[in-house]
Protein backbone atom coordinates (compact mmCIF):
# COMPACT_ATOMS: atom_id res chain seq x y z
CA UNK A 1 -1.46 12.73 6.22
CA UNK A 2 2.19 13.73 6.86
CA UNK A 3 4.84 14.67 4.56
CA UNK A 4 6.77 11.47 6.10
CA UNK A 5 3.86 9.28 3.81
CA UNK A 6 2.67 11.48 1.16
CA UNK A 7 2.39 10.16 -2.23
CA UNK A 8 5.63 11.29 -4.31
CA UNK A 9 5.85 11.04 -8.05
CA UNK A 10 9.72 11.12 -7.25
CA UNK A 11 8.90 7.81 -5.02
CA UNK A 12 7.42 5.69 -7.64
CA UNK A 13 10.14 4.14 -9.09
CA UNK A 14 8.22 1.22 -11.15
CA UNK A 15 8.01 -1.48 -7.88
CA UNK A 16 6.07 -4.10 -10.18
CA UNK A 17 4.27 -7.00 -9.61
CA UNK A 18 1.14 -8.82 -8.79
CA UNK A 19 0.30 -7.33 -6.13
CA UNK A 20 1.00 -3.66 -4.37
CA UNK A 21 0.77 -3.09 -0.85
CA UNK A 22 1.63 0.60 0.41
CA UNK A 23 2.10 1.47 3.79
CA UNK A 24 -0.17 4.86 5.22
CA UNK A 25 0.20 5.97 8.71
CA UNK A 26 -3.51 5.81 8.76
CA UNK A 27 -5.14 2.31 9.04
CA UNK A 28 -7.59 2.58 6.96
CA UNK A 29 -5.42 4.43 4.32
CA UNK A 30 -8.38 6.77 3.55
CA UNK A 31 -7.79 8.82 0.56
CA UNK A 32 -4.17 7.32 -0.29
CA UNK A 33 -5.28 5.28 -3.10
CA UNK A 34 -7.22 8.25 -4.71
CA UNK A 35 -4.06 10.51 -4.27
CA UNK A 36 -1.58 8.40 -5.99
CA UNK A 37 -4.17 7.70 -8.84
CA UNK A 38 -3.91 11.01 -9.96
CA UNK A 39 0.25 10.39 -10.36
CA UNK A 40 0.69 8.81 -14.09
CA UNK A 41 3.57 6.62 -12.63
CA UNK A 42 1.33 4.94 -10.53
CA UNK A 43 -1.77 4.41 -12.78
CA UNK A 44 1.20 2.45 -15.22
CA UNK A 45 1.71 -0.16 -12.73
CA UNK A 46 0.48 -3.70 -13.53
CA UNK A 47 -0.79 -4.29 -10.28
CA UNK A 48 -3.06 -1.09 -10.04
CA UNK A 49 -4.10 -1.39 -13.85
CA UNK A 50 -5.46 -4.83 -12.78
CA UNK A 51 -6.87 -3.24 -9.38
CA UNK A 52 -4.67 -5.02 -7.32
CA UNK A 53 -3.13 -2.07 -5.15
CA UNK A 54 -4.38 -2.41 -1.43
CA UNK A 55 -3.50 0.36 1.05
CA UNK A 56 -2.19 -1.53 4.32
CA UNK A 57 -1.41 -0.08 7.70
CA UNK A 58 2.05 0.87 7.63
CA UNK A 59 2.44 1.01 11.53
CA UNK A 60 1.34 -3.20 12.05
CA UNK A 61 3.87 -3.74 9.01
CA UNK A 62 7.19 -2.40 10.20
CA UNK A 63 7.02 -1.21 13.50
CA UNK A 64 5.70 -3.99 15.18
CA UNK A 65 7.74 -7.25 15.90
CA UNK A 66 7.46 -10.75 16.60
CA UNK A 67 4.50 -13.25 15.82
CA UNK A 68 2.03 -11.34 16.96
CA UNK A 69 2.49 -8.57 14.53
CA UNK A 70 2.66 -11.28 12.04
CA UNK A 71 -0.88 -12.05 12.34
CA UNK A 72 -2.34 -8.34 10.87
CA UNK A 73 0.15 -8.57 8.05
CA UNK A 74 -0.73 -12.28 6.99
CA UNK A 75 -4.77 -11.08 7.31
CA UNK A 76 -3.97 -7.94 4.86
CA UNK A 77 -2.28 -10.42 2.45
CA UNK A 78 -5.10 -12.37 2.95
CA UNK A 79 -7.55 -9.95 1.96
CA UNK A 80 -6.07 -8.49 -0.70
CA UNK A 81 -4.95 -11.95 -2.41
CA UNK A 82 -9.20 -12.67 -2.47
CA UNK A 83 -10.97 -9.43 -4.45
């Protein structure tokens, strides 16, 4: 992972709501979610107390453009809106 999206304490400013998506450089976001559960400010959240955090690939979500990127964002939104 590289410092550019390593969990930060500093970075968790209390983003609330239903649900929390967070962008990881890796696709899969292996091992973010277990990182940033080990930060207090995170585990507060009301969307990760109620298991409703979903890593999401960071690269589909802002670098790409048009409708066809639009298509891997509304699928992770999909996804996570159904556990």
């Amino acid at each position: 992972m590289s410092p550019h999206s390593s969990p930060s304490s500093r970075r968790i400013a209390r983003p609330d709501g239903d649900l929390l998506f967070i962008g990881s450089l890796d696709a899969e976001g292996t091992g973010l979610l277990d990182q940033l559960a080990s930060k207090p400010a995170y585990r507060q959240l009301d969307a990760v107390r109620e298991k409703h955090a979903t890593a999401i690939d960071g690269g589909k979500w802002t670098s790409l453009g048009g409708a066809q990127a639009a298509v891997p964002v509304l699928d992770g939104i999909r996804k996570a809106m159904v556990k």
